[in-house]
Structure formats: C-alpha cells, structure tokens
N, C-alpha and C. Protein backbone atom coordinates (compact mmCIF):
# COMPACT_ATOMS: atom_id res chain seq x y z
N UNK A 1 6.37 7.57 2.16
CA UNK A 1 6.34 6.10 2.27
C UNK A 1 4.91 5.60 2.28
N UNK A 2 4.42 6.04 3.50
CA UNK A 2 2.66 5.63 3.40
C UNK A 2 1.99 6.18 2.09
N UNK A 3 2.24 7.29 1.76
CA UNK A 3 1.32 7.34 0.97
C UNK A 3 1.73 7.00 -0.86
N UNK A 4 3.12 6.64 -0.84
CA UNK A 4 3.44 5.56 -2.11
C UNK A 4 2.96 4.30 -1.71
N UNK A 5 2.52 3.86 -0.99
CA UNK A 5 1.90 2.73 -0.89
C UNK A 5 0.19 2.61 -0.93
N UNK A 6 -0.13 3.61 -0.35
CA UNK A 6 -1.65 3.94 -0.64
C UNK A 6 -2.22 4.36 -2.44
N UNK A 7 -1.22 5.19 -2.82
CA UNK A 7 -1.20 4.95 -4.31
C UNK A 7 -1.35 4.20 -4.77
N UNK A 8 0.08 3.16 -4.28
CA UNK A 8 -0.15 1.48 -4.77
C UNK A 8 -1.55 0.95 -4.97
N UNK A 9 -1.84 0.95 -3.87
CA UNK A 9 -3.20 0.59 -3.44
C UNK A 9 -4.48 0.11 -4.42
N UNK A 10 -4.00 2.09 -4.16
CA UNK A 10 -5.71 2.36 -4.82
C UNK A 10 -5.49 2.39 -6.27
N UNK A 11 -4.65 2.38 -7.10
CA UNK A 11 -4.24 1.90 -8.40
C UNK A 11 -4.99 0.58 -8.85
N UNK A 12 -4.32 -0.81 -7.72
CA UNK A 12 -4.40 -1.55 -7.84
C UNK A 12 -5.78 -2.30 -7.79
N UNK A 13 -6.27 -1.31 -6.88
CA UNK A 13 -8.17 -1.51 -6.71
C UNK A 13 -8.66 -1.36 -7.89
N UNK A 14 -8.28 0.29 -8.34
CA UNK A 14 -9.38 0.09 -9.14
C UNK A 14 -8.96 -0.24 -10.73
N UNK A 15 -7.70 -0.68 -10.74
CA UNK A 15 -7.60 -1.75 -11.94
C UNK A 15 -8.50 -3.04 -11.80
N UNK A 16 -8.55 -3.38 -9.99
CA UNK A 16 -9.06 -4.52 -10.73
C UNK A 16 -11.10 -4.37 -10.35
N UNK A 17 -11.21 -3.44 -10.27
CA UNK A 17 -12.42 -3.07 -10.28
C UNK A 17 -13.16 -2.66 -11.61
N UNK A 18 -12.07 -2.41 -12.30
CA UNK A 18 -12.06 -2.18 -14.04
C UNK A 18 -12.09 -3.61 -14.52
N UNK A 19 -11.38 -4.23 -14.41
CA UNK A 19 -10.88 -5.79 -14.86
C UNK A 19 -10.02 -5.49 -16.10
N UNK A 20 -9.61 -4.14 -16.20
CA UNK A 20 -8.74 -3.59 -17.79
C UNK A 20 -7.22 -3.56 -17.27
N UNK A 21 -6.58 -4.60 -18.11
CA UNK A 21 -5.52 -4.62 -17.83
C UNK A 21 -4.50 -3.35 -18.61
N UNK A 22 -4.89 -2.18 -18.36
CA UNK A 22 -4.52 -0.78 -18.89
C UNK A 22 -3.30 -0.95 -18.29
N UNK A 23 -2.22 0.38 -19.19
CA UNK A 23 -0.65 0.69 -18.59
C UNK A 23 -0.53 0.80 -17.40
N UNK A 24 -2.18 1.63 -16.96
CA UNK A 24 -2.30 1.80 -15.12
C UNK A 24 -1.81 0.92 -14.56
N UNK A 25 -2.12 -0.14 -15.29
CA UNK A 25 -2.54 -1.70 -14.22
C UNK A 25 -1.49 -2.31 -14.07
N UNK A 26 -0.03 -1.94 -15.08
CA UNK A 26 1.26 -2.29 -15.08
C UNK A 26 2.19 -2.85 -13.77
N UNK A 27 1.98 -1.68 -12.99
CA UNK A 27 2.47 -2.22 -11.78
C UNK A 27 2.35 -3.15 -10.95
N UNK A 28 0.67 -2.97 -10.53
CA UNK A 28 -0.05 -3.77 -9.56
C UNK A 28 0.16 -4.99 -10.13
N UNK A 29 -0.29 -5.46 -11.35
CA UNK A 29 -0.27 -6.88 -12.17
C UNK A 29 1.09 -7.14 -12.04
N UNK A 30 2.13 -7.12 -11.68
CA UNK A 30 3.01 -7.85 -10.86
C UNK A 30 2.87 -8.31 -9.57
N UNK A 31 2.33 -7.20 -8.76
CA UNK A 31 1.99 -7.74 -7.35
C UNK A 31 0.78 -8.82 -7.37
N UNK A 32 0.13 -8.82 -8.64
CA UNK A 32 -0.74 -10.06 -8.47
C UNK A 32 0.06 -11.31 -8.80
N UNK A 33 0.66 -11.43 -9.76
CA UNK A 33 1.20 -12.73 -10.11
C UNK A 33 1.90 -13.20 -9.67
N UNK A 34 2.49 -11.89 -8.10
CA UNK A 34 3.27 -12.75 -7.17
C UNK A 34 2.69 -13.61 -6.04
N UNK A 35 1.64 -12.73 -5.71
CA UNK A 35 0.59 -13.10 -4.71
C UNK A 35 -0.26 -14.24 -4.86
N UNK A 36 -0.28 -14.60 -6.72
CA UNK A 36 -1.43 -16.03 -6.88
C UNK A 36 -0.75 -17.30 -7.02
C-alpha cells in the first residue's frame, strides 16, 4: 500500500521535474487535472 503510493509519488515528481508529458507521466497527469 505505502509503497504503491510512494511510486505514485515519485513518478509524479519527476515527471514533473522533466515537464515531459511521457507514457510515464500517464498516470500522475490525471491526479493533476484533478487537483487544478
């Protein structure tokens, strides 16, 4: 559990530390467009 979420995470970091909206970034870029 914790650490599918820490995955999450750090996926989501460093997509957007990339600013590349790569397949990586697939997931997280939902959790953004819910969050903005």
């Amino acid at each position: 559990m914790v650490l599918a979420f820490l995955f999450i995470v750090v996926v989501g970091v460093l997509a957007w530390l990339t600013g590349d909206r790569s397949p990586l970034a697939k997931g997280p870029e939902s959790l953004d467009s819910a969050s903005e």
